[in-house]
N, C-alpha and C. Protein backbone atom coordinates (compact mmCIF):
# COMPACT_ATOMS: atom_id res chain seq x y z
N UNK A 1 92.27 123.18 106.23
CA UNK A 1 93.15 122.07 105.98
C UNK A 1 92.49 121.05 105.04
N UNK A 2 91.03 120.67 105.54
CA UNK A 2 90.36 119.68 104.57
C UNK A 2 90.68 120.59 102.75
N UNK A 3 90.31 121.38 102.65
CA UNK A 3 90.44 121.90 101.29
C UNK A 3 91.79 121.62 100.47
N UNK A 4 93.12 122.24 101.48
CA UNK A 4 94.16 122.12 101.02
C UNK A 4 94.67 120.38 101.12
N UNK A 5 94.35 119.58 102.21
CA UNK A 5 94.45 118.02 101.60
C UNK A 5 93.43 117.53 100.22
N UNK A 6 92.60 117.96 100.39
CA UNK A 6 91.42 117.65 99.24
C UNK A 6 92.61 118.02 97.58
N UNK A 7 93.16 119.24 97.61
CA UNK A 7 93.94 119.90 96.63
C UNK A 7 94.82 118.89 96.50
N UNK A 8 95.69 118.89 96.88
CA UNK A 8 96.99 117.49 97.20
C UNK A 8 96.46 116.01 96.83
N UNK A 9 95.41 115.63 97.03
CA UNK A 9 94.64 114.07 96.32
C UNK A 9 94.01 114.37 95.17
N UNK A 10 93.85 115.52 94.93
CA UNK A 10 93.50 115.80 93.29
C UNK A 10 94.41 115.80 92.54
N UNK A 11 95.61 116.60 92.96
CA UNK A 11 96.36 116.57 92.46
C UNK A 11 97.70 114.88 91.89
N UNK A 12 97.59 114.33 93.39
CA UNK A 12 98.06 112.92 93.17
C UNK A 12 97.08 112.18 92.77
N UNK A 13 95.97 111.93 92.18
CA UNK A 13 95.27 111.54 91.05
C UNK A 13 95.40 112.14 89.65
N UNK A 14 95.66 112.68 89.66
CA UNK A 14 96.36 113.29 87.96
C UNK A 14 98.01 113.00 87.75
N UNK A 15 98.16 112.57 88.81
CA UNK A 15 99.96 112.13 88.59
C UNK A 15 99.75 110.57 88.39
N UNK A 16 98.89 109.80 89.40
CA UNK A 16 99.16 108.76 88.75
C UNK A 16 98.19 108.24 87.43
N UNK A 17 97.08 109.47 87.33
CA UNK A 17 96.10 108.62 85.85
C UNK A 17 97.25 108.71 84.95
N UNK A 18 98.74 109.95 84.85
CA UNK A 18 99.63 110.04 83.77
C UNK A 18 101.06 109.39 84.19
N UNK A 19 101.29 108.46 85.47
CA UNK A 19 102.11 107.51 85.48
C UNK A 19 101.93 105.99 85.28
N UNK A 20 100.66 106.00 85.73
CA UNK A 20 99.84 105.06 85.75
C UNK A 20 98.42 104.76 84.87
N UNK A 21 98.49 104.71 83.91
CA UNK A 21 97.24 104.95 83.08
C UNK A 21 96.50 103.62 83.31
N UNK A 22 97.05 102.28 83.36
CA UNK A 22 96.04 101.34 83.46
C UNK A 22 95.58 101.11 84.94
N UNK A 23 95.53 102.11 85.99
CA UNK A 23 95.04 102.24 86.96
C UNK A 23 93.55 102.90 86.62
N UNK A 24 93.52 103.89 85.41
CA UNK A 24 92.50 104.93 85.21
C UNK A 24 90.56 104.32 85.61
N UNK A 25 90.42 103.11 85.14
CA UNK A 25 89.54 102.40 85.37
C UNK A 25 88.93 102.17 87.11
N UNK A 26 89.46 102.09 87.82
CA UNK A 26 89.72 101.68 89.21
C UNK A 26 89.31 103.10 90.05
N UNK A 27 89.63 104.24 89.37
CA UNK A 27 89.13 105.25 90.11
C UNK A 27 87.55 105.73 90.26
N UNK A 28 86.84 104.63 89.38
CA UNK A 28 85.75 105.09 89.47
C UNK A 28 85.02 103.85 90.56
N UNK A 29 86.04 103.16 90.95
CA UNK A 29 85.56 102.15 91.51
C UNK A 29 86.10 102.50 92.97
N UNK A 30 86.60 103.31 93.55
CA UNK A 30 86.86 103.13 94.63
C UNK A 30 86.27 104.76 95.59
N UNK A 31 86.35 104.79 96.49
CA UNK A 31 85.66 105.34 97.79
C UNK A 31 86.45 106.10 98.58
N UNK A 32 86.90 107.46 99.14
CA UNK A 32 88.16 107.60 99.83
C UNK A 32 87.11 107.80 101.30
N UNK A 33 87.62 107.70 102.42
CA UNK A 33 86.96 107.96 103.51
C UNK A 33 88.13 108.10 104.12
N UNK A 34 88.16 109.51 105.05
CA UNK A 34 88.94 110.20 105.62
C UNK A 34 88.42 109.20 107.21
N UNK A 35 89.81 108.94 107.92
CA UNK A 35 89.62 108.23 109.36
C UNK A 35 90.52 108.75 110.45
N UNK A 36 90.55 109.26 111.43
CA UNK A 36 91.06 109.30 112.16
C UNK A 36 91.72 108.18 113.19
N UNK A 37 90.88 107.02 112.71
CA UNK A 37 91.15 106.12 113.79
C UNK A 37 92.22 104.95 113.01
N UNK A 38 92.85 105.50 111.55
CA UNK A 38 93.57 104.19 111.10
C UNK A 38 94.89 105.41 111.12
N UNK A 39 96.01 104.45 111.31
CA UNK A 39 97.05 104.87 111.52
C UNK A 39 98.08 105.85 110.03
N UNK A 40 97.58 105.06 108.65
CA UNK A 40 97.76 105.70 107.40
C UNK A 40 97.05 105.32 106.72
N UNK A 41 96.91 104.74 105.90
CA UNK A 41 96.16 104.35 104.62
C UNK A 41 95.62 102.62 104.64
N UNK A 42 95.03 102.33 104.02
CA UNK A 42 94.29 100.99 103.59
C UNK A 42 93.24 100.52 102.79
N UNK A 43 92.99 99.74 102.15
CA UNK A 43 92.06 99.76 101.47
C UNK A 43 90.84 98.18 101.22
N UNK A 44 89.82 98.35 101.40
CA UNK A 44 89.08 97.28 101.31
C UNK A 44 88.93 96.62 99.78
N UNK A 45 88.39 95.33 99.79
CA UNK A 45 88.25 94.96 98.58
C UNK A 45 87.16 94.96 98.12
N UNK A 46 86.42 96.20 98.24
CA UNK A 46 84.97 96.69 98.02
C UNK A 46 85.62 97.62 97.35
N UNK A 47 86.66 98.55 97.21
CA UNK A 47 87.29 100.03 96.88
C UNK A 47 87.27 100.76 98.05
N UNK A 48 86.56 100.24 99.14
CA UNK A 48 86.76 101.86 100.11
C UNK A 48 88.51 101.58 100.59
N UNK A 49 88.90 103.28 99.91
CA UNK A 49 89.95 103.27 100.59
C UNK A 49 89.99 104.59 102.04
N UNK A 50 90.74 104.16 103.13
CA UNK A 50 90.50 104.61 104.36
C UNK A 50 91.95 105.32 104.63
N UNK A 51 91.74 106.35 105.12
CA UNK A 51 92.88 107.44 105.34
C UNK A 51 93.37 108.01 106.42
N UNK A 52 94.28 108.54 107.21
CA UNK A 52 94.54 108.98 107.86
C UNK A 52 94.45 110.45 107.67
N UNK A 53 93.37 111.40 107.78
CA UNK A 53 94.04 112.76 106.98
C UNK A 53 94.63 113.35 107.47
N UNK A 54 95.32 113.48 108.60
CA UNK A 54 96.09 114.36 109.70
C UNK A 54 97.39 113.82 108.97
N UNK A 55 97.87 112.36 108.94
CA UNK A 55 99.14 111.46 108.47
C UNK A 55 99.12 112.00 106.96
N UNK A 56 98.01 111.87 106.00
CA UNK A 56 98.54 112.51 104.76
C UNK A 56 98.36 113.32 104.36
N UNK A 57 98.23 114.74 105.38
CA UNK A 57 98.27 116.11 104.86
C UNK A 57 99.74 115.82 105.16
N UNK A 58 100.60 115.20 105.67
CA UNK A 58 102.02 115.53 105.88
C UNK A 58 102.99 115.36 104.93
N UNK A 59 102.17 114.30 103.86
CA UNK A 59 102.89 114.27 102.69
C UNK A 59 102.55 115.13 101.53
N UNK A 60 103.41 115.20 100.71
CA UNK A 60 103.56 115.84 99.61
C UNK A 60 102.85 114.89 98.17
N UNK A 61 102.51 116.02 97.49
CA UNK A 61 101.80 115.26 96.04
C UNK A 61 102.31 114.25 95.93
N UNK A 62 103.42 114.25 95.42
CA UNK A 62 104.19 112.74 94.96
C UNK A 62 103.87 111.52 96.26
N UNK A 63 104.14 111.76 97.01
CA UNK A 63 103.66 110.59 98.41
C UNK A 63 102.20 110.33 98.60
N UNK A 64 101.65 111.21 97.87
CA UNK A 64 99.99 110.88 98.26
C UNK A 64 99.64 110.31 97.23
N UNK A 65 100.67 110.19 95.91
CA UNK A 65 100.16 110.04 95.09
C UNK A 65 100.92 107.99 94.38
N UNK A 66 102.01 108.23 95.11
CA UNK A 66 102.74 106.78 95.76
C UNK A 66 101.55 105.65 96.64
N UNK A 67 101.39 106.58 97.69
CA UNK A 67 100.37 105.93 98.58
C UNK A 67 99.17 105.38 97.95
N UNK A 68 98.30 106.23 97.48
CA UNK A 68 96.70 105.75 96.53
C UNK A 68 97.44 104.82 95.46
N UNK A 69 98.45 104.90 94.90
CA UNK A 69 98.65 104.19 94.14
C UNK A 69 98.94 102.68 94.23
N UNK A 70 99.28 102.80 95.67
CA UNK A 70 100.06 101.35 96.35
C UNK A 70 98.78 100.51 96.84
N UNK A 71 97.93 101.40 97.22
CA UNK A 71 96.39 100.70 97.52
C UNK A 71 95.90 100.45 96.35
N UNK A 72 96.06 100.67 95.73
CA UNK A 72 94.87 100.43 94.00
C UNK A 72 96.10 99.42 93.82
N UNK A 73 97.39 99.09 93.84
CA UNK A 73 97.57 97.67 93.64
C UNK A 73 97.29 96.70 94.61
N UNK A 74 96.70 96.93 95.37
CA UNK A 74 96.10 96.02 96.06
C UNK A 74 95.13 95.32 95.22
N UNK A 75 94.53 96.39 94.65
CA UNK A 75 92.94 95.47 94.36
C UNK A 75 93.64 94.99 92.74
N UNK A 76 94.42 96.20 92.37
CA UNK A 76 95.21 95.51 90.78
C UNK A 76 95.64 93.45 90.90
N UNK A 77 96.42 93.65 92.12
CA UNK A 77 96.86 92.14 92.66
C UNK A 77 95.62 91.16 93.18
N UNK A 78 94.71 91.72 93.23
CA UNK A 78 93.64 91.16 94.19
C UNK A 78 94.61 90.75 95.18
N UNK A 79 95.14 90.84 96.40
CA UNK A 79 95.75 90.80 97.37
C UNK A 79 94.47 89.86 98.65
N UNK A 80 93.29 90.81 98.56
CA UNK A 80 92.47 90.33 99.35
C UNK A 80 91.94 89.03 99.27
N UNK A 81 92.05 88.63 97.63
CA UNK A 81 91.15 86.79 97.76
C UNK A 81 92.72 86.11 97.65
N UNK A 82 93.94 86.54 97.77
CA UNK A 82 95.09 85.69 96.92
C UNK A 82 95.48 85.58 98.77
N UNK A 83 94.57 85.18 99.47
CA UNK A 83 95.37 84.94 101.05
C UNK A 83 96.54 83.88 101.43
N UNK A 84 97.73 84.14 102.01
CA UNK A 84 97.86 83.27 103.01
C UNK A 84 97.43 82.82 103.68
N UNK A 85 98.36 82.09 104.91
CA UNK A 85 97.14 81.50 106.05
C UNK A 85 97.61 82.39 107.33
N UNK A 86 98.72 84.03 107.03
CA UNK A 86 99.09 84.66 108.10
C UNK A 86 98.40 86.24 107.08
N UNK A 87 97.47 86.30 107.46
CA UNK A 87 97.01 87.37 106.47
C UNK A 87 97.75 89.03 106.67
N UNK A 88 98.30 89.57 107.63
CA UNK A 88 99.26 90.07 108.47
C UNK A 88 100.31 90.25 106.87
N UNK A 89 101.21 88.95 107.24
CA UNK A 89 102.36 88.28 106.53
C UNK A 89 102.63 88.89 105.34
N UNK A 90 100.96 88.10 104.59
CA UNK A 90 100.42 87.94 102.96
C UNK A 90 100.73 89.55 102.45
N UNK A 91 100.36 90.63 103.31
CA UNK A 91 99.65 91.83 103.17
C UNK A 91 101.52 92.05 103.06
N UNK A 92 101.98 91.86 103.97
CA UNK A 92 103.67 92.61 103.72
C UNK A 92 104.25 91.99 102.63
N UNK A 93 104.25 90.66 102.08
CA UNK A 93 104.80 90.21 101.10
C UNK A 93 104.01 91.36 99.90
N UNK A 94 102.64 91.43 99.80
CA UNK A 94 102.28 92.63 98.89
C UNK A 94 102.72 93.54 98.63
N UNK A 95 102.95 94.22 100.29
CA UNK A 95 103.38 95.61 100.24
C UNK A 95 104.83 95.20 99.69
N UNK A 96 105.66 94.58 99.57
CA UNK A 96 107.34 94.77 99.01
C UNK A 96 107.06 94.48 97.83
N UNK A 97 106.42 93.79 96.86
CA UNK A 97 106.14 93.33 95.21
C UNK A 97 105.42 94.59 94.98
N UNK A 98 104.38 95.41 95.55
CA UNK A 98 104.18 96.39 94.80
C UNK A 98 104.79 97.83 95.26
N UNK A 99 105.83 97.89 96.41
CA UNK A 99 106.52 99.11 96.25
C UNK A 99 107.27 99.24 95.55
N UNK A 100 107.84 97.60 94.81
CA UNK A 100 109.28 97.84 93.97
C UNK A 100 108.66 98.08 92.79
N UNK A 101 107.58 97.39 92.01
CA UNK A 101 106.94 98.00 90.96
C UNK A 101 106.52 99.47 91.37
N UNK A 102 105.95 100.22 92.42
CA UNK A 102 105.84 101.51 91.82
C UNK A 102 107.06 102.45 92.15
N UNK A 103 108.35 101.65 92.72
CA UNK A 103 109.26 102.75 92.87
C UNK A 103 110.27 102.69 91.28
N UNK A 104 109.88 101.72 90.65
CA UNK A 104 110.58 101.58 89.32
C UNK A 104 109.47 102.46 88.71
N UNK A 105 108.16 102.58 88.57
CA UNK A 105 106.51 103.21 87.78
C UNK A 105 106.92 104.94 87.88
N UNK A 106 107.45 105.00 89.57
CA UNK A 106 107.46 106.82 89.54
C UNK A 106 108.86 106.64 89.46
N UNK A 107 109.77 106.13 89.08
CA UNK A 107 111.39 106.16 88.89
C UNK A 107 111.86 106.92 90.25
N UNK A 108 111.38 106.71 91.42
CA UNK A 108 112.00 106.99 93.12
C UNK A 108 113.18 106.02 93.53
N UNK A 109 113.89 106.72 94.27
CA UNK A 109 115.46 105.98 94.86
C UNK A 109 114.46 105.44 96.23
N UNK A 110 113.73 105.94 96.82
CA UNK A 110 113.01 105.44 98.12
C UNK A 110 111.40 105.62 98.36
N UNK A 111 111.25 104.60 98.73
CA UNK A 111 109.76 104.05 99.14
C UNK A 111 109.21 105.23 100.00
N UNK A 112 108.69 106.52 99.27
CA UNK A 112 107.53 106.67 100.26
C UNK A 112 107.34 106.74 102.20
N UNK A 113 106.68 107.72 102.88
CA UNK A 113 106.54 107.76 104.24
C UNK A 113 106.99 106.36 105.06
N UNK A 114 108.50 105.89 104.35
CA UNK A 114 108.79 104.94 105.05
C UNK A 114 108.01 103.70 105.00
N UNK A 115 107.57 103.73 103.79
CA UNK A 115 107.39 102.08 103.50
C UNK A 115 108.09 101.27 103.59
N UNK A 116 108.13 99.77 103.53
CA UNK A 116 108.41 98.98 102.96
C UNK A 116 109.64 98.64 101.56
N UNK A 117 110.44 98.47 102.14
CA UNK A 117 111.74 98.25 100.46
C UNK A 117 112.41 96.91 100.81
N UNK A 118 112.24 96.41 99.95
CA UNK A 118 113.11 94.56 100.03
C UNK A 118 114.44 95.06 99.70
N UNK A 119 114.36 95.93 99.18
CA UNK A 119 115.95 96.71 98.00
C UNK A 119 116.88 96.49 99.16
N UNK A 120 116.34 97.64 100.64
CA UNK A 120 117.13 98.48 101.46
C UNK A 120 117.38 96.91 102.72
N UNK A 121 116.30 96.72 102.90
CA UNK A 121 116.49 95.51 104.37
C UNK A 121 116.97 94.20 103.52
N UNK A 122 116.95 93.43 102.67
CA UNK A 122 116.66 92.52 101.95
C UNK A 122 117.77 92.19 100.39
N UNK A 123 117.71 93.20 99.93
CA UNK A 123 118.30 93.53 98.42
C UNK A 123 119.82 92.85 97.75
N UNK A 124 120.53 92.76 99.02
CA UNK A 124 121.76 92.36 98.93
C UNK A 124 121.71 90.78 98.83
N UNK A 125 120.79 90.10 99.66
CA UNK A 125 120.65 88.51 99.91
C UNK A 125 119.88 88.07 98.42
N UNK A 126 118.97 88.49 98.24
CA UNK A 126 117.79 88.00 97.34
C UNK A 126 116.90 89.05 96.87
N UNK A 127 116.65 88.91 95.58
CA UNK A 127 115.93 90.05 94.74
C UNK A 127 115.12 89.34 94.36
N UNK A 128 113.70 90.41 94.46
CA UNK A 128 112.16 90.24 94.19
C UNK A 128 111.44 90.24 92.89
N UNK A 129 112.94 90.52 91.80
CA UNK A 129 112.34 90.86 90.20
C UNK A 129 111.82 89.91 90.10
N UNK A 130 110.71 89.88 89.43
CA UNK A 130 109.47 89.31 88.60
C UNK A 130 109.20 87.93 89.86
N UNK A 131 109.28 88.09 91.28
CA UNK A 131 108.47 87.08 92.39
C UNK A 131 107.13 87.65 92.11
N UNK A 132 106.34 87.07 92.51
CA UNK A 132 104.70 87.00 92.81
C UNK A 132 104.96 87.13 94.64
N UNK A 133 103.31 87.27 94.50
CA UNK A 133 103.28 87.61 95.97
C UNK A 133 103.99 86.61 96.98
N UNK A 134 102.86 85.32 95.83
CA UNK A 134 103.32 83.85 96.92
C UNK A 134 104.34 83.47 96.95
N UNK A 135 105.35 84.05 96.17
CA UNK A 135 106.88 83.40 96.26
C UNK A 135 107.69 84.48 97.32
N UNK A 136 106.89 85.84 97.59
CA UNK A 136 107.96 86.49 99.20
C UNK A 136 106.88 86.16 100.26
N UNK A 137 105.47 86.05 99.95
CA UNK A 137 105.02 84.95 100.81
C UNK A 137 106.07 83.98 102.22
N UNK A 138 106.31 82.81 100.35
CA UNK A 138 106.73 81.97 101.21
C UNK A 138 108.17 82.51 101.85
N UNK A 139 108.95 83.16 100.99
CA UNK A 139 110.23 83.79 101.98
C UNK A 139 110.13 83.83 103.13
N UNK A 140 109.12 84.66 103.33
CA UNK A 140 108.89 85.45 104.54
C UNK A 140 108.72 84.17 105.70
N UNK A 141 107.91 83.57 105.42
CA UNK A 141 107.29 82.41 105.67
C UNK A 141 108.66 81.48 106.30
N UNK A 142 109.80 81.36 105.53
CA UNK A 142 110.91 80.77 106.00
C UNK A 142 111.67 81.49 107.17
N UNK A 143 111.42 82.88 106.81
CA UNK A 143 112.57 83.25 108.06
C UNK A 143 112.02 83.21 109.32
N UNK A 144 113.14 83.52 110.46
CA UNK A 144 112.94 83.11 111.72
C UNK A 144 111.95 83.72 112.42
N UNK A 145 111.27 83.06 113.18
CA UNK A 145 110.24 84.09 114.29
C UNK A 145 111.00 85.38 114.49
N UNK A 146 112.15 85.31 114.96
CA UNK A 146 112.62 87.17 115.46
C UNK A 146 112.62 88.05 113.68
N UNK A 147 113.19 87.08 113.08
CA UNK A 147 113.24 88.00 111.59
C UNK A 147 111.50 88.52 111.30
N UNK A 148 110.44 87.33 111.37
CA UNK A 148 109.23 87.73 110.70
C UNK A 148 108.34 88.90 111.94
N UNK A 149 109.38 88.84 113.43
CA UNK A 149 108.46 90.31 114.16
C UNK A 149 108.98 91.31 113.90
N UNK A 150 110.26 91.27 113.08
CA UNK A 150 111.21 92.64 113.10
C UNK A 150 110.52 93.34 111.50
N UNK A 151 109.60 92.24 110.58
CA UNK A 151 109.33 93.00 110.12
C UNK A 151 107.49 93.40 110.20
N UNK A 152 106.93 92.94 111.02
CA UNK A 152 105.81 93.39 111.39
C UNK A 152 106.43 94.91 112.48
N UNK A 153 107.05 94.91 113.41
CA UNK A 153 107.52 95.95 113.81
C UNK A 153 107.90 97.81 112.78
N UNK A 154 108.33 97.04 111.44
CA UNK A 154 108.56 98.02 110.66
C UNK A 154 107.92 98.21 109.18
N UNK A 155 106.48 97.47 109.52
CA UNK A 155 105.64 97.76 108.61
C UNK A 155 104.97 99.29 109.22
N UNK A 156 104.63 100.25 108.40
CA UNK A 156 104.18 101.46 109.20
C UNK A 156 103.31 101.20 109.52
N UNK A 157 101.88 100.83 109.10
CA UNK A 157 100.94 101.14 109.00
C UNK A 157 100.82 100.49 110.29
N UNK A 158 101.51 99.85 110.99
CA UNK A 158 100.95 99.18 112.60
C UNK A 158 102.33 99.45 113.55
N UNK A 159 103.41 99.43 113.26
CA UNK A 159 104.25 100.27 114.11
C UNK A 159 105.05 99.36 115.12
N UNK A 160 104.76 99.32 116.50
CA UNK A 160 104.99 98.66 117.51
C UNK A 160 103.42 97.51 117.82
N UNK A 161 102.64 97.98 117.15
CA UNK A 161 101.09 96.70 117.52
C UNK A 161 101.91 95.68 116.45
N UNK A 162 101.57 94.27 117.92
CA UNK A 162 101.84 93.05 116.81
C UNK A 162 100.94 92.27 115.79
N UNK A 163 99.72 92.60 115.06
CA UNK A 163 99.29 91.89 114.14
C UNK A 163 97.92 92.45 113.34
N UNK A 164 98.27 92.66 112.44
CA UNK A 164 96.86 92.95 111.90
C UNK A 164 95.39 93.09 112.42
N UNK A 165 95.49 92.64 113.55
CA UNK A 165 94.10 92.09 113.76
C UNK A 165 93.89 93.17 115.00
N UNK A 166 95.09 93.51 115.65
CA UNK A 166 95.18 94.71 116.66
C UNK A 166 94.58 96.08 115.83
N UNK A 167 95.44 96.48 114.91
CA UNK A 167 94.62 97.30 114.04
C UNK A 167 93.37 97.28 113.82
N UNK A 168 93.13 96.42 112.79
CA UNK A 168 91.11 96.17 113.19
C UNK A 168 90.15 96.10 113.76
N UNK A 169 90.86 95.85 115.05
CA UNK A 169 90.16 96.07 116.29
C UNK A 169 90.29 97.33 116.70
N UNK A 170 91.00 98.30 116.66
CA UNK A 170 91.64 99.95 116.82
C UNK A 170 90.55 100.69 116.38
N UNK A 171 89.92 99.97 114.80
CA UNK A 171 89.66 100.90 113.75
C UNK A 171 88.05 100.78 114.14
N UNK A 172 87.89 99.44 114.89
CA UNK A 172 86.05 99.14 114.83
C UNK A 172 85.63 98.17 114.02
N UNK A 173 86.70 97.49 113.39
CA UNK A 173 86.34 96.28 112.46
C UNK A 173 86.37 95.11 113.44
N UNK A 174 84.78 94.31 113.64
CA UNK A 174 84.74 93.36 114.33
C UNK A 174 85.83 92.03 114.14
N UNK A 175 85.89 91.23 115.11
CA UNK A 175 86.40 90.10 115.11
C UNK A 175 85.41 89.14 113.96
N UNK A 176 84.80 89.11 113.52
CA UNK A 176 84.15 88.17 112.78
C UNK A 176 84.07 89.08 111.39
N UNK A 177 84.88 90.00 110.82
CA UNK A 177 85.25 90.71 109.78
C UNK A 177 85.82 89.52 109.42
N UNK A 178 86.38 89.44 108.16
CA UNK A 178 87.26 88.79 107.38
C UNK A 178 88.24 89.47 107.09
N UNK A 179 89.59 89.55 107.92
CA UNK A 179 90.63 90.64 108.12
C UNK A 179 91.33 90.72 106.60
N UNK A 180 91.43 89.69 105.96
CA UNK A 180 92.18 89.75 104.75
C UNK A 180 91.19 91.14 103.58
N UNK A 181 89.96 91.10 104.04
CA UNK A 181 89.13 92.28 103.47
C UNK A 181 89.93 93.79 103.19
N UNK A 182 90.81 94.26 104.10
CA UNK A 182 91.35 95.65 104.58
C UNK A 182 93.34 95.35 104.42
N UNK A 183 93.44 95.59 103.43
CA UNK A 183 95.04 95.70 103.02
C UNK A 183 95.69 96.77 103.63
N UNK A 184 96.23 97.07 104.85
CA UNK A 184 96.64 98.18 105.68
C UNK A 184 98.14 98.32 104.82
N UNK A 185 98.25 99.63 104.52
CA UNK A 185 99.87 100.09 103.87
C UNK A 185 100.56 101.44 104.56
């Protein structure tokens, strides 16, 4: 199985160096480490990016290749020094500004192993063209306590756990980590 996932991330690295060419730089900068203990994907702002490999042998080239790509805009955005003060929050306002840029980048009708889409929950009220992080930030930021758990609830990468910090603690990342470090997607 390691071989044939290994095949599948080679392969979604050659899809996005030719969807994505000004990513090409960044691959020499980053780290993949296979984890059992994170739920899908994430990535530090060192480059290590951290994997689920059981979760993404299940996807297909194009999704693995969505996924690495959605982490390398992490560090594209610097996401990790551009914090809120709900770092949780900050990280989902990311994840919707850069799924809609890469679902317009790979021309997809839908986000990936159930990401994140402002289009599908969101799209009809208010559109994200050309917002910055800090402007669905603050959106987010406005809506109601039940609105802002319904969408920590349906961020994947944490599920039914309520906050970022449950994760990090899951994974072995101490409490005195700097959680905004690890962009979970």
């Amino acid at each position: 199985m390691e071989d044939e996932l290994q095949q599948k991330i080679d392969k979604a690295f050659i899809h996005i160096r030719i969807t994505l060419p000004f990513m090409i730089p960044l691959f020499s900068e980053i780290r993949l480490s296979p984890s059992s203990d994170v739920p899908s994907a994430g990535i530090f702002e060192s480059g290590r990016l951290i994997y689920n490999p059981k979760w993404l042998a299940m996807l297909s080239v194009e999704d693995i290749a969505f996924v690495v790509a959605h982490e390398l805009m992490h560090l594209v955005l610097r996401s990790h020094s551009r914090s809120g003060t709900d770092p949780f929050l900050w990280n989902v306002a990311h994840d919707y500004i850069i799924n809609k840029e890469l679902l317009d980048a790979f021309q997809l009708d839908e986000v990936p192993a159930g990401g994140l889409d402002w289009r599908k929950i969101y799209g009809r009220y208010l559109h994200i063209d050309d917002r910055s992080g800090e402007d669905v930030y603050r959106i987010i930021q406005d809506m109601s306590e039940d609105q802002r758990n319904k969408l920590k609830s349906e961020h994947w990468s944490v599920g039914a756990r309520d906050t970022l910090g449950d994760v990090l603690k899951e994974i072995g990342i101490s409490s005195n980590t700097n959680k905004a470090d690890l962009a979970m997607s």
